[in-house]
Protein backbone atom coordinates (compact mmCIF):
# COMPACT_ATOMS: atom_id res chain seq x y z
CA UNK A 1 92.72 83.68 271.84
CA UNK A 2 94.07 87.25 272.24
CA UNK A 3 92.11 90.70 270.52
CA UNK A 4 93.56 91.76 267.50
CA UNK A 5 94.91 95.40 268.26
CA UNK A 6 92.74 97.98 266.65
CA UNK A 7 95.32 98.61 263.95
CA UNK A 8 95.13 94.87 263.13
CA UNK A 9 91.05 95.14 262.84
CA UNK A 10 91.44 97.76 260.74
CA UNK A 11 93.95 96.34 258.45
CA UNK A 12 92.04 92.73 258.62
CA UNK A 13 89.03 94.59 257.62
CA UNK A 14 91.05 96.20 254.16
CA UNK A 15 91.98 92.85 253.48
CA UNK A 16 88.73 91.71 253.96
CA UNK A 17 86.83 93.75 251.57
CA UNK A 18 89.72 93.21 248.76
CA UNK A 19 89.34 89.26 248.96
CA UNK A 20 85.55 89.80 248.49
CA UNK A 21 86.53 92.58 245.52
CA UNK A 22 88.59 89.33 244.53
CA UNK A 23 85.81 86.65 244.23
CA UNK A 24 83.05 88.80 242.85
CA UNK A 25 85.34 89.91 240.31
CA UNK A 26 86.37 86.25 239.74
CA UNK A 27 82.45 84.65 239.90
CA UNK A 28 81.91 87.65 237.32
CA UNK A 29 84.37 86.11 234.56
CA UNK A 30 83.24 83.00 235.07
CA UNK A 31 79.39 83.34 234.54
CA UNK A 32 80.21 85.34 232.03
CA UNK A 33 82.26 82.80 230.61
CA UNK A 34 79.50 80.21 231.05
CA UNK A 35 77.37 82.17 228.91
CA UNK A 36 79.40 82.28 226.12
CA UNK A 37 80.44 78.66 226.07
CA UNK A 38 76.72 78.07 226.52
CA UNK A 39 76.28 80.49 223.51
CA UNK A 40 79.07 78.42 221.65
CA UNK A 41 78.00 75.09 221.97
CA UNK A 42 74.43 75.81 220.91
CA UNK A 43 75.50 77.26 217.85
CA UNK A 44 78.17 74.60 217.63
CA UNK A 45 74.89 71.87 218.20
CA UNK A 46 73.12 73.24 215.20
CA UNK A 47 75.70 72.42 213.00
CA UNK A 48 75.04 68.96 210.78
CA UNK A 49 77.06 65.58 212.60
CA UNK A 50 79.16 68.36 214.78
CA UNK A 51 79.08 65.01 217.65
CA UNK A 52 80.83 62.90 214.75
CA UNK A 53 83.93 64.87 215.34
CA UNK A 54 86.35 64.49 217.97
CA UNK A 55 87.04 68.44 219.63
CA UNK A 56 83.02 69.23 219.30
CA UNK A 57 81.94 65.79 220.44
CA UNK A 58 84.11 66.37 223.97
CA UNK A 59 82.59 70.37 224.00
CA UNK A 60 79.10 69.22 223.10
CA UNK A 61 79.67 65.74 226.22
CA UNK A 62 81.09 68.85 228.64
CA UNK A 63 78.19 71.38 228.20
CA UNK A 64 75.42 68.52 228.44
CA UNK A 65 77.21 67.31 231.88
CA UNK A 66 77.41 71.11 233.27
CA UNK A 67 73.70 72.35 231.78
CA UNK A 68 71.81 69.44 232.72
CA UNK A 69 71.86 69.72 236.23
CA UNK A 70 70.59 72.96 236.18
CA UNK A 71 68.29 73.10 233.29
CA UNK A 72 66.51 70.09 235.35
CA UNK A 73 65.85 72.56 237.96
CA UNK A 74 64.43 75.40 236.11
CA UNK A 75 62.28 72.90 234.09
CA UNK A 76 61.36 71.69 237.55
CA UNK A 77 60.50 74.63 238.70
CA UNK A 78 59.81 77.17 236.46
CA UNK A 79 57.85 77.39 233.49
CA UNK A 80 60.34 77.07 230.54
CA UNK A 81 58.39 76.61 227.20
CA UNK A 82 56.59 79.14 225.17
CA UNK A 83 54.79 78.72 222.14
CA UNK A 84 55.20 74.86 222.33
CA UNK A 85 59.81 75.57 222.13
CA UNK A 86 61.40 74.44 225.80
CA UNK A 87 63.47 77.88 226.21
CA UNK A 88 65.28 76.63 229.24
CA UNK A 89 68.61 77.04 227.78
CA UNK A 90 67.84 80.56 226.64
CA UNK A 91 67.07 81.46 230.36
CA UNK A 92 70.10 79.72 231.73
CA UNK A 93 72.12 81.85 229.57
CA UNK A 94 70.32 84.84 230.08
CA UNK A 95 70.53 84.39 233.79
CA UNK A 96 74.19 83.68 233.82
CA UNK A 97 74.74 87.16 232.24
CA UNK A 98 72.82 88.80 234.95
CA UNK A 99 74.79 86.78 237.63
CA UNK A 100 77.54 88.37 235.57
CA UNK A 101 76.47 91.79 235.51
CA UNK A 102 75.73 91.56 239.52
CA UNK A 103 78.90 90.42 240.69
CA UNK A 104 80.51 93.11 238.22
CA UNK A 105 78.75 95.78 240.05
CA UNK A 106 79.57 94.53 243.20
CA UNK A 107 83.00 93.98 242.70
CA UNK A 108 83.62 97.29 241.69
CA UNK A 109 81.76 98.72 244.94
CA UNK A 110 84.13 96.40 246.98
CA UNK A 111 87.53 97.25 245.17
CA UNK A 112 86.54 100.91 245.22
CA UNK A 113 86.17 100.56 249.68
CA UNK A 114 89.37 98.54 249.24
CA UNK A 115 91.39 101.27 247.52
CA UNK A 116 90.01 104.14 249.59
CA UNK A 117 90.78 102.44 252.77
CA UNK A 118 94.52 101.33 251.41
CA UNK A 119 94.52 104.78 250.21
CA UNK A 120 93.05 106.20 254.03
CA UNK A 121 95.98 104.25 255.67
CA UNK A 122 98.66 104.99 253.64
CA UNK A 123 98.17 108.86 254.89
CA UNK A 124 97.56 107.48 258.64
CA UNK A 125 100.37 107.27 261.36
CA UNK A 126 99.72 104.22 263.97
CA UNK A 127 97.83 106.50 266.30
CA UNK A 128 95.21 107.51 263.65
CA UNK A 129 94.73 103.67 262.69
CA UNK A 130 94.20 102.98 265.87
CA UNK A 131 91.83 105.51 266.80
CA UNK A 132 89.71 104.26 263.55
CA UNK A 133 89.85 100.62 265.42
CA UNK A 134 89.06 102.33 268.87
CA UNK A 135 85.78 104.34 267.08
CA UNK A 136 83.99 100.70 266.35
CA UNK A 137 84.37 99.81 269.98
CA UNK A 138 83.29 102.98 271.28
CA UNK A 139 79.97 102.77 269.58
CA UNK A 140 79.71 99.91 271.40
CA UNK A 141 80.03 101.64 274.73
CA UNK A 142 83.07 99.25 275.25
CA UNK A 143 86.83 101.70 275.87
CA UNK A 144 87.94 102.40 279.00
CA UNK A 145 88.23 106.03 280.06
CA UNK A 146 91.76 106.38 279.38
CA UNK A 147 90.98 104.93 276.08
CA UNK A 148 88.57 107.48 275.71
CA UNK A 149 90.43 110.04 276.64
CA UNK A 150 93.12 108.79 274.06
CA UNK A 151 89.83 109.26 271.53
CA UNK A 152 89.27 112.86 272.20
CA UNK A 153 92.85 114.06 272.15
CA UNK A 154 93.57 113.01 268.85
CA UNK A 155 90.29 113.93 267.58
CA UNK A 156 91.15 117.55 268.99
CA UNK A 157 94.98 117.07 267.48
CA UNK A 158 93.08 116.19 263.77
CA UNK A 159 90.36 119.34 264.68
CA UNK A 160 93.20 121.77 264.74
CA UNK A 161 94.52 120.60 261.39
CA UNK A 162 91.50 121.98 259.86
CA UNK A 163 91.54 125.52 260.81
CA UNK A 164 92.03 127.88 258.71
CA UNK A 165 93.80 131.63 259.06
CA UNK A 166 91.35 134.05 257.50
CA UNK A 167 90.63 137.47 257.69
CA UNK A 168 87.64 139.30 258.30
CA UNK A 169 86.38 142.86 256.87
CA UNK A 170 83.41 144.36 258.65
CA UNK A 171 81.71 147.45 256.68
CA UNK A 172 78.61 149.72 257.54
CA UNK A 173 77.18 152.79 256.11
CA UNK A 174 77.12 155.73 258.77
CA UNK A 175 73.84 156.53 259.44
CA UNK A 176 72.09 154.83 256.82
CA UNK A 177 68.51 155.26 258.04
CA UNK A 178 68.95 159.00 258.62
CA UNK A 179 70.34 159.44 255.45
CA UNK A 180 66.86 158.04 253.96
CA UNK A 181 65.08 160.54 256.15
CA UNK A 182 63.21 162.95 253.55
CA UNK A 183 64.56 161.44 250.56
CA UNK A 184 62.78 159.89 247.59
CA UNK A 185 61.89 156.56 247.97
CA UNK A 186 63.39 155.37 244.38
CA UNK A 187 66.33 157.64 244.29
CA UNK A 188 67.88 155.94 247.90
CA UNK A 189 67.08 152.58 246.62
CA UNK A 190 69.17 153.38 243.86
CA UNK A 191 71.99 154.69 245.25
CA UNK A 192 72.48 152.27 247.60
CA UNK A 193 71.99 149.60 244.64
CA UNK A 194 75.10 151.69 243.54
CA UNK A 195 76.71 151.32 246.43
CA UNK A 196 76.53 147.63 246.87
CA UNK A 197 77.02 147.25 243.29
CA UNK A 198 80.98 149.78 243.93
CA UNK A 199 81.97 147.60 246.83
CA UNK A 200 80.83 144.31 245.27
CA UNK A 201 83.85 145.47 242.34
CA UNK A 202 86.27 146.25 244.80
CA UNK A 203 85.51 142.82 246.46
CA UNK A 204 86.27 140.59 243.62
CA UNK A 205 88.76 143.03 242.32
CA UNK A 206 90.58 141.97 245.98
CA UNK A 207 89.89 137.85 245.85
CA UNK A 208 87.47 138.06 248.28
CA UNK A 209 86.27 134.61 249.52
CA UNK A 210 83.34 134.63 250.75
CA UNK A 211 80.49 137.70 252.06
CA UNK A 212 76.95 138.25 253.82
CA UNK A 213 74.99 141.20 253.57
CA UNK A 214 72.73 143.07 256.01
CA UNK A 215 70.30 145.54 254.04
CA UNK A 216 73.36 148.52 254.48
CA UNK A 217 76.56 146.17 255.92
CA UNK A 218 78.49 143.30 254.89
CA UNK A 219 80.96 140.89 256.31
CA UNK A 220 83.51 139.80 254.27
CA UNK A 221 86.19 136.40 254.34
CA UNK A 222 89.77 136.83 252.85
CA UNK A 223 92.21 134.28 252.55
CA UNK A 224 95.23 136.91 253.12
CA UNK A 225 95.04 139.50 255.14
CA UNK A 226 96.51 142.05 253.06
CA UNK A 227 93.39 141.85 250.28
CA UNK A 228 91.52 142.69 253.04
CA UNK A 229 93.15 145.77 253.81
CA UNK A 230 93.24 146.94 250.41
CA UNK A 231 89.56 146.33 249.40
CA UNK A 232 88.84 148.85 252.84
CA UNK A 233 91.73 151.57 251.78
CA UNK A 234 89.99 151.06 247.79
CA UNK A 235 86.64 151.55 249.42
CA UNK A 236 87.22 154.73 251.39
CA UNK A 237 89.15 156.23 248.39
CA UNK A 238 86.19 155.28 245.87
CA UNK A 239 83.09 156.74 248.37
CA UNK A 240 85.28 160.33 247.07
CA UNK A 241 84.28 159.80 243.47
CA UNK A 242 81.12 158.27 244.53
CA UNK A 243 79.82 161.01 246.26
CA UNK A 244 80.85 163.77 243.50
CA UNK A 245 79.64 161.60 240.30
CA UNK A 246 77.25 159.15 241.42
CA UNK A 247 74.87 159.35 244.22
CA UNK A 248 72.13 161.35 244.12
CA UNK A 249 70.49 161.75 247.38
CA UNK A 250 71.93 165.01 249.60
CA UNK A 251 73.92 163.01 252.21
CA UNK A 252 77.70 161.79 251.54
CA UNK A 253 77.87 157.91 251.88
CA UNK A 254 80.77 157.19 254.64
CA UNK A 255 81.32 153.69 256.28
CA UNK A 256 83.22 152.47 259.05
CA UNK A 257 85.37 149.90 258.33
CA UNK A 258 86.89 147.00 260.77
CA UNK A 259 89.82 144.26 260.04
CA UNK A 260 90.51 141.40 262.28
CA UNK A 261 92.53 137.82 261.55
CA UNK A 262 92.80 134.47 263.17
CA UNK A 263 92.25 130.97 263.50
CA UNK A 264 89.05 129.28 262.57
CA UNK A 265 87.54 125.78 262.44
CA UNK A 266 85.49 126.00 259.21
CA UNK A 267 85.02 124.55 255.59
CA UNK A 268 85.23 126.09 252.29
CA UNK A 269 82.04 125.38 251.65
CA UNK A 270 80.28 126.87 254.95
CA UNK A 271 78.58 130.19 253.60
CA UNK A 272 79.84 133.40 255.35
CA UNK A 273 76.69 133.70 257.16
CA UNK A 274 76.87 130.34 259.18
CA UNK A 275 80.12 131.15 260.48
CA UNK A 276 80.41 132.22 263.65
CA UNK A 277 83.73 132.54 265.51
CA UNK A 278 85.11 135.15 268.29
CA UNK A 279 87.82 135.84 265.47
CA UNK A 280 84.73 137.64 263.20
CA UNK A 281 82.88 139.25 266.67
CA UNK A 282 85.98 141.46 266.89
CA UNK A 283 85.78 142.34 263.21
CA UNK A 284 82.39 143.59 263.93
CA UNK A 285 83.64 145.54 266.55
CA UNK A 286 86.23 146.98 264.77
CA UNK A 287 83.69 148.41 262.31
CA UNK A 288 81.17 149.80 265.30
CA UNK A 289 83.54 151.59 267.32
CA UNK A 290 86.30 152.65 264.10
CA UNK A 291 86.07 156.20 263.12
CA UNK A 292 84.55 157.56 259.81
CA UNK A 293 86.21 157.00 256.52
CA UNK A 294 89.06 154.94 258.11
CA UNK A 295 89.76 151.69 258.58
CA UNK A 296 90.36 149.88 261.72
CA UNK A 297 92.46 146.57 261.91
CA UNK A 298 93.30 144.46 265.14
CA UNK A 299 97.66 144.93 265.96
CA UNK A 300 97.84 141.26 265.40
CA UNK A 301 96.76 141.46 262.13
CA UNK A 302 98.49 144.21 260.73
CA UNK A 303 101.65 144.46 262.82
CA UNK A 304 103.40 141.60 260.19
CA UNK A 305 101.73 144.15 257.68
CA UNK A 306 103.23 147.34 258.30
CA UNK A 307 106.44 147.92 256.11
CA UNK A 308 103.56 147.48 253.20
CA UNK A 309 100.33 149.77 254.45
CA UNK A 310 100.96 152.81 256.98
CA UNK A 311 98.32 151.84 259.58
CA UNK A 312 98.93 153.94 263.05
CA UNK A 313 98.15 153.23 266.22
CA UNK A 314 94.64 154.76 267.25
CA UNK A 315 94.61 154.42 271.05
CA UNK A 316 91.98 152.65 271.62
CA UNK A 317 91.43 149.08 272.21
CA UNK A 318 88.43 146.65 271.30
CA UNK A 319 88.16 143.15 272.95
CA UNK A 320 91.43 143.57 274.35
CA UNK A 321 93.07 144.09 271.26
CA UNK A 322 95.07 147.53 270.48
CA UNK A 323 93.86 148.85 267.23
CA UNK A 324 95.88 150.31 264.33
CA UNK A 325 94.09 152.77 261.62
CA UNK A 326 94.25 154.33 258.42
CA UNK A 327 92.36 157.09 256.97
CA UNK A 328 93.29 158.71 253.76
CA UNK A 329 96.39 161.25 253.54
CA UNK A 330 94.82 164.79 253.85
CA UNK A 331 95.67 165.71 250.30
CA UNK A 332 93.10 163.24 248.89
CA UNK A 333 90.42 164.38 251.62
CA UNK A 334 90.96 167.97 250.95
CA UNK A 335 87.86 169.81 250.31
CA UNK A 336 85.69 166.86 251.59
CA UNK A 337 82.39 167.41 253.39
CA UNK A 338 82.53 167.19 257.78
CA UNK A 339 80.69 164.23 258.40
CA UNK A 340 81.46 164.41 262.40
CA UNK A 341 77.43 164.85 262.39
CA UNK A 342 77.38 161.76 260.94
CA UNK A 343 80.02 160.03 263.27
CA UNK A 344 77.03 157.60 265.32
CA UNK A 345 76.78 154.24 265.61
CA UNK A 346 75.80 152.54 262.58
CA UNK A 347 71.80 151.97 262.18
């Protein structure tokens, strides 16, 4: 007798669990229909000379010829009397409504598989309903290696399907420890709350997606590139107000800012801090080497970009990718405190 091919096994399986959906569902209606013809024909037994007529005498004959049996055995077995009454048919009936209730449960479980693995094939080509046939065997330690090799190609082929395009947006405060130096304890808390609190706004005021925070950075996921780019421009151009009308500690708050895009194998519902992809390592390094007050983004990213935000090129490149900048036009920075004493590597 020849194998079934794996997308037989697969679809023999389906057809499997549906038949057994089938018969619990079926030995469901019937002990539940036992237990009300049982019910019937006890009430229908306590009416006066109900075997004198013809329909009950035949119902009353039928339900003596199927209980009997079986109320033998539990008498047999069991003890079936209770204050002196023989409640044997009382448990027969009771039990057939369990039965009942079983089967119900497990023939929903079964046609619930049944329709998700219809539902699973319907979306499938051949080669993924065959790879779902190979996976049983492989368990087994029983493909061959080109059948293997088959295996991890297409689980590869269905790995890329899932990656996502994102965009990454690396911030850090210049020289947040020495701006602590010599300051009151509260009043730097504070302003930092402040801080955090401003760029937490401009976040969800962009449709951020997801963030981490360090006690002075965070890294934040976009969906679209270009809310990324506008939460850094509306950051830089907020620190201006923020520094006139809101903190309180001598030093200017200034960040460096870093943008990079690209492909990544992840899940909506991975938090920002368990990801960890090259794609968000060049983000990073965006931010670290960027200059003050600007923001950096990768030419990859911003190059489809450009007609909408007037990034330059900054001649320099980071990871091997050229980098593009923006600061804010010299109108809006006029007056502005020099923070080139400032311009260090993040703490």
């Amino acid at each position: 007798m020849n194998k079934p091919t794996d997308d037989r096994i697969f679809g023999i399986k389906c057809r499997v669990v549906s038949v057994a959906a089938y018969v619990l569902n079926a030995g469901r209606t019937a002990f539940f229909l036992g237990a009300l013809f049982l019910i019937g024909t006890t009430v229908l037994s306590r009416f006066q000379d109900a075997d004198t007529y013809p329909a009950s005498q035949k119902l009353l004959s039928m339900a003596s010829r199927v209980e009997q049996p079986v109320l033998g055995f539990l008498q047999d077995n069991f003890p079936t009397k209770v204050q002196g009454k023989d409640v044997s048919r009382l448990m027969l009936i009771a039990a057939a409504f369990i039965f009942s209730s079983v089967l119900s449960r497990g023939g929903k479980l079964c046609s619930d598989t049944a329709d998700a693995w219809w539902d699973e094939a319907a979306e499938m080509d051949e080669n993924d309903v065959a790879i779902l046939g190979k996976l049983g065997r492989l368990r087994k330690g029983k493909l061959t290696r080109g059948e293997l090799m088959e295996v991890i190609a297409h689980a590869q082929k269905a790995l890329e399907r899932h990656k996502q395009k994102l965009a990454f947006l690396s911030i850090d405060v210049v020289n947040s420890t020495g701006m602590k130096a010599g300051e009151d304890p509260a009043k730097a808390e504070k302003d930092f709350i402040h801080y955090k609190n401003m760029v937490e706004e401009i976040l969800r005021g962009n449709h951020a997606f997801k963030s981490a925070w360090t006690p002075d950075g965070v890294m934040i996921c976009f969906l679209e590139t270009r809310d990324a780019v506008r939460a850094g421009q509306a950051l830089v151009k907020e620190l201006k107000t923020f520094n006139k009308e809101v903190k309180s500690i001598k030093h200017d708050f200034a960040v460096r800012i870093g943008i990079n895009t690209g492909d990544l194998l992840t899940e909506d519902s991975v938090p920002m801090e368990a990801m960890t992809d090259r794609v968000i390592d060049i983000a990073g390094h965006m931010q670290k080497h960027g200059a003050v007050d600007a923001v950096s983004v990768s030419e990859h990213a911003i190059k489809p970009l450009l007609a909408e935000f007037p990034f330059v090129p900054a001649g320099r490149v980071v990871d091997g990718c050229p980098v593009y900048e923006w600061r804010m036009p010299a109108e809006e920075t006029a007056g502005e405190p020099d923070l080139s004493m400032d311009d260090a590597v993040p703490a």
